[in-house]
Protein backbone atom coordinates (compact mmCIF):
# COMPACT_ATOMS: atom_id res chain seq x y z
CA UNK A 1 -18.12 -35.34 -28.66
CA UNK A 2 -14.64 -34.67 -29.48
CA UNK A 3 -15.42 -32.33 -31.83
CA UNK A 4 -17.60 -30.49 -28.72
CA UNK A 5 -14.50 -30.75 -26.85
CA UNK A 6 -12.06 -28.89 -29.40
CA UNK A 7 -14.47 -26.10 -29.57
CA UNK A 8 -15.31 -25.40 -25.87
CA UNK A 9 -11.30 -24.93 -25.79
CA UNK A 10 -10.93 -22.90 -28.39
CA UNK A 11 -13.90 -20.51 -27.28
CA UNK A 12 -12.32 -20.64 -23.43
CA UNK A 13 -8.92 -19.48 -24.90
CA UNK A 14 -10.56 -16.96 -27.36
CA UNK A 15 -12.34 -15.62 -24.51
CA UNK A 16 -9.57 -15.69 -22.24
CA UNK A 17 -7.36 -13.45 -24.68
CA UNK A 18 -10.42 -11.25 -25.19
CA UNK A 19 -10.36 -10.76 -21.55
CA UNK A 20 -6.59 -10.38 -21.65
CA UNK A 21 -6.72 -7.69 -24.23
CA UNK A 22 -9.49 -5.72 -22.63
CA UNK A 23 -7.92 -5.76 -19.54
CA UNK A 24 -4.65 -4.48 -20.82
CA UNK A 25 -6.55 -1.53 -22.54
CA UNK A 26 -8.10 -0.45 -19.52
CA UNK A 27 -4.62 -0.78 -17.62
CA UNK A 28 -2.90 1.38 -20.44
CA UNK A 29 -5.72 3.90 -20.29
CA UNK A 30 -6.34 4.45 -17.14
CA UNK A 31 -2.27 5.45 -16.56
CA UNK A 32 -1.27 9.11 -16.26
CA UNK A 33 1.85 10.08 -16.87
CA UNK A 34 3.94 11.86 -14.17
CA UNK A 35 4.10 15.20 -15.55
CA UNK A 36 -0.12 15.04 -15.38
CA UNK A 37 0.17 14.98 -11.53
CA UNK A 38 -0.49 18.37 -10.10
CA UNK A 39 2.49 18.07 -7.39
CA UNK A 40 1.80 21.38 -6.31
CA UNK A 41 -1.38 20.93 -5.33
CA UNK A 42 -0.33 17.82 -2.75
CA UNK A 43 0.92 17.96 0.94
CA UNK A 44 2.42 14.62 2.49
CA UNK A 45 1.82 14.41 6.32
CA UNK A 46 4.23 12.52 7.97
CA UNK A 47 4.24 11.63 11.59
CA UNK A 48 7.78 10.83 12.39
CA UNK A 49 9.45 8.87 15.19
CA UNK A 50 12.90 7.57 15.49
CA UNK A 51 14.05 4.39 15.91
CA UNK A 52 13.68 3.37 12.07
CA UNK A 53 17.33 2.51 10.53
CA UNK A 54 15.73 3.56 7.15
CA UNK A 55 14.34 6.69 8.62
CA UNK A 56 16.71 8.72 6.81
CA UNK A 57 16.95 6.53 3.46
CA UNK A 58 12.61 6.69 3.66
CA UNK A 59 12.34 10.04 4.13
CA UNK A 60 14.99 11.31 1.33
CA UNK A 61 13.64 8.88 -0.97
CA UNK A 62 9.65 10.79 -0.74
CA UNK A 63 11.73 13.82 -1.72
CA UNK A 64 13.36 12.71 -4.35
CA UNK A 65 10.87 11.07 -6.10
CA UNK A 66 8.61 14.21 -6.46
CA UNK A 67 9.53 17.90 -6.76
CA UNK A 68 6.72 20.23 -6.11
CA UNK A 69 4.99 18.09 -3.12
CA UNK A 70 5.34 19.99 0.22
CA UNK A 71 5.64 17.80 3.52
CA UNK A 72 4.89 18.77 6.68
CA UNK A 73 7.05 16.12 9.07
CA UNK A 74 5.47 15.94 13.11
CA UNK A 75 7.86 15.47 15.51
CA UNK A 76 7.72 14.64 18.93
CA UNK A 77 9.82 17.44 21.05
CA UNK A 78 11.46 14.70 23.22
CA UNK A 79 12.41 12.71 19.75
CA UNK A 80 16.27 14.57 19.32
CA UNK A 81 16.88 11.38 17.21
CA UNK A 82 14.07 12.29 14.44
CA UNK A 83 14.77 15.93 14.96
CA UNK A 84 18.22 15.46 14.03
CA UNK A 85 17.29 13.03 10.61
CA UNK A 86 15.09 16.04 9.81
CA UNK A 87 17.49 19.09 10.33
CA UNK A 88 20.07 17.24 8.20
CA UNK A 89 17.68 16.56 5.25
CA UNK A 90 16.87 20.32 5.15
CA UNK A 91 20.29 20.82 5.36
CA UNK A 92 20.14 20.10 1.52
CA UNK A 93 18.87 23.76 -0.45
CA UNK A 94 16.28 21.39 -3.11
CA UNK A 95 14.44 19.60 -0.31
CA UNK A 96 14.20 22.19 2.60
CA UNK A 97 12.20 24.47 0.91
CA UNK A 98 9.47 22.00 0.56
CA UNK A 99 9.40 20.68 4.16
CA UNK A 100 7.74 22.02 7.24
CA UNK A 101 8.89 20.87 10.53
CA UNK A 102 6.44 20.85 13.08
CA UNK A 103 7.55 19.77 16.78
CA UNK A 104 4.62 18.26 18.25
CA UNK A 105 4.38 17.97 22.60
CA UNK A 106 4.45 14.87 24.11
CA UNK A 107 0.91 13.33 23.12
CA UNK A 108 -1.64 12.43 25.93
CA UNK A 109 -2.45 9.06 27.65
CA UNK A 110 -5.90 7.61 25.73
CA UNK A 111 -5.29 9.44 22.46
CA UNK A 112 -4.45 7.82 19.12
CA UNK A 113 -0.75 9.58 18.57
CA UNK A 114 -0.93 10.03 14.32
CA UNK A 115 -4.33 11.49 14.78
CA UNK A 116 -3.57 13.96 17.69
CA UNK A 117 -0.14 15.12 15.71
CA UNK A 118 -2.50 15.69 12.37
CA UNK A 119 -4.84 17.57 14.25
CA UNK A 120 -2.46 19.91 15.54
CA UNK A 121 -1.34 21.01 11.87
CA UNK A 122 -4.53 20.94 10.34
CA UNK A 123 -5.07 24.89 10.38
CA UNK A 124 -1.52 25.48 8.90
CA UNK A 125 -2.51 22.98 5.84
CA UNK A 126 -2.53 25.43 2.33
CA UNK A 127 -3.08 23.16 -0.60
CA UNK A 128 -6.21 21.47 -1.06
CA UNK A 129 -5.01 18.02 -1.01
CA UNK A 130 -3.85 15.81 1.86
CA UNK A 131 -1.86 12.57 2.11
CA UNK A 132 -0.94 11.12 4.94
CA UNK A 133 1.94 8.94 5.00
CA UNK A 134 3.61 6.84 7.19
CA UNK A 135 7.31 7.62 8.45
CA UNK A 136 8.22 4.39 6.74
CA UNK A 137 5.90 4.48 3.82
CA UNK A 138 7.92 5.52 0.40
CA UNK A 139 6.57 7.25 -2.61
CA UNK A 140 6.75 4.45 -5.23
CA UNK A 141 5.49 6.49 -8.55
CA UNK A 142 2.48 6.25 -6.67
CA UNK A 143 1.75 9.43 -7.41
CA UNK A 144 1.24 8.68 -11.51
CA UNK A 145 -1.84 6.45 -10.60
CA UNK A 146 -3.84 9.06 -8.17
CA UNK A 147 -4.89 11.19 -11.23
């Protein structure tokens, strides 16, 4: 019985490090590397509203982890907060040529607000992929894992 005993342990921790090791191949395998990711083919929509003290922080930080993803940033006309964040990021030469500003009128009673603001840039979109991100959402490497 004790003999039983020994080997049911020893096959549960063999097959827990087979397991281990399988998993970690698949992990190591399925990673991309950074310079795999087709940035240019990639546009961040960001609905933007004020109010955020990271706003600024959030938004700089997108840019500067990637280099060829363009962003198209909705903003509400009435927002002079968010507009202001904005026209001082572009202010700097590296990210302003990769960011759209779009000011967006006020959004009607009854209607989802990130939806209605997408819609209304949808036609201007030229790269063939999409991500929408939140105004507080930061691109963590991220990107590495989509390929």
């Amino acid at each position: 019985m004790k003999l039983l005993v020994i080997f049911l342990g020893f096959a549960y921790l063999l097959l827990f490090l087979i397991r281990w090791l399988l998993s970690f191949t698949y992990y190591k395998k399925g990673q991309a590397h950074l310079a795999d990711f087709p940035e240019e083919l990639f546009t961040v929509v960001q609905p933007i509203l004020s109010g955020d003290p990271r706003l600024e922080s959030d938004l700089r930080a997108n840019l500067q982890q990637t280099e060829a993803v363009e962003f198209y940033w909705l903003i509400d006309q009435s927002d002079t907060e968010a507009q202001r964040v904005a026209d001082q990021i572009c202010q700097d030469a590296s990210f302003a040529q990769r960011i759209r500003i779009f000011l967006i009128e006020d959004v009607p009673q009854g209607i989802n607000p990130k939806s209605y603001k997408i819609e209304q840039v949808v036609e201007e979109l030229t790269r063939p992929y999409l991500i929408v991100l939140d105004d507080d959402s930061v691109i963590d490497f991220f990107l590495k894992w989509v390929n």
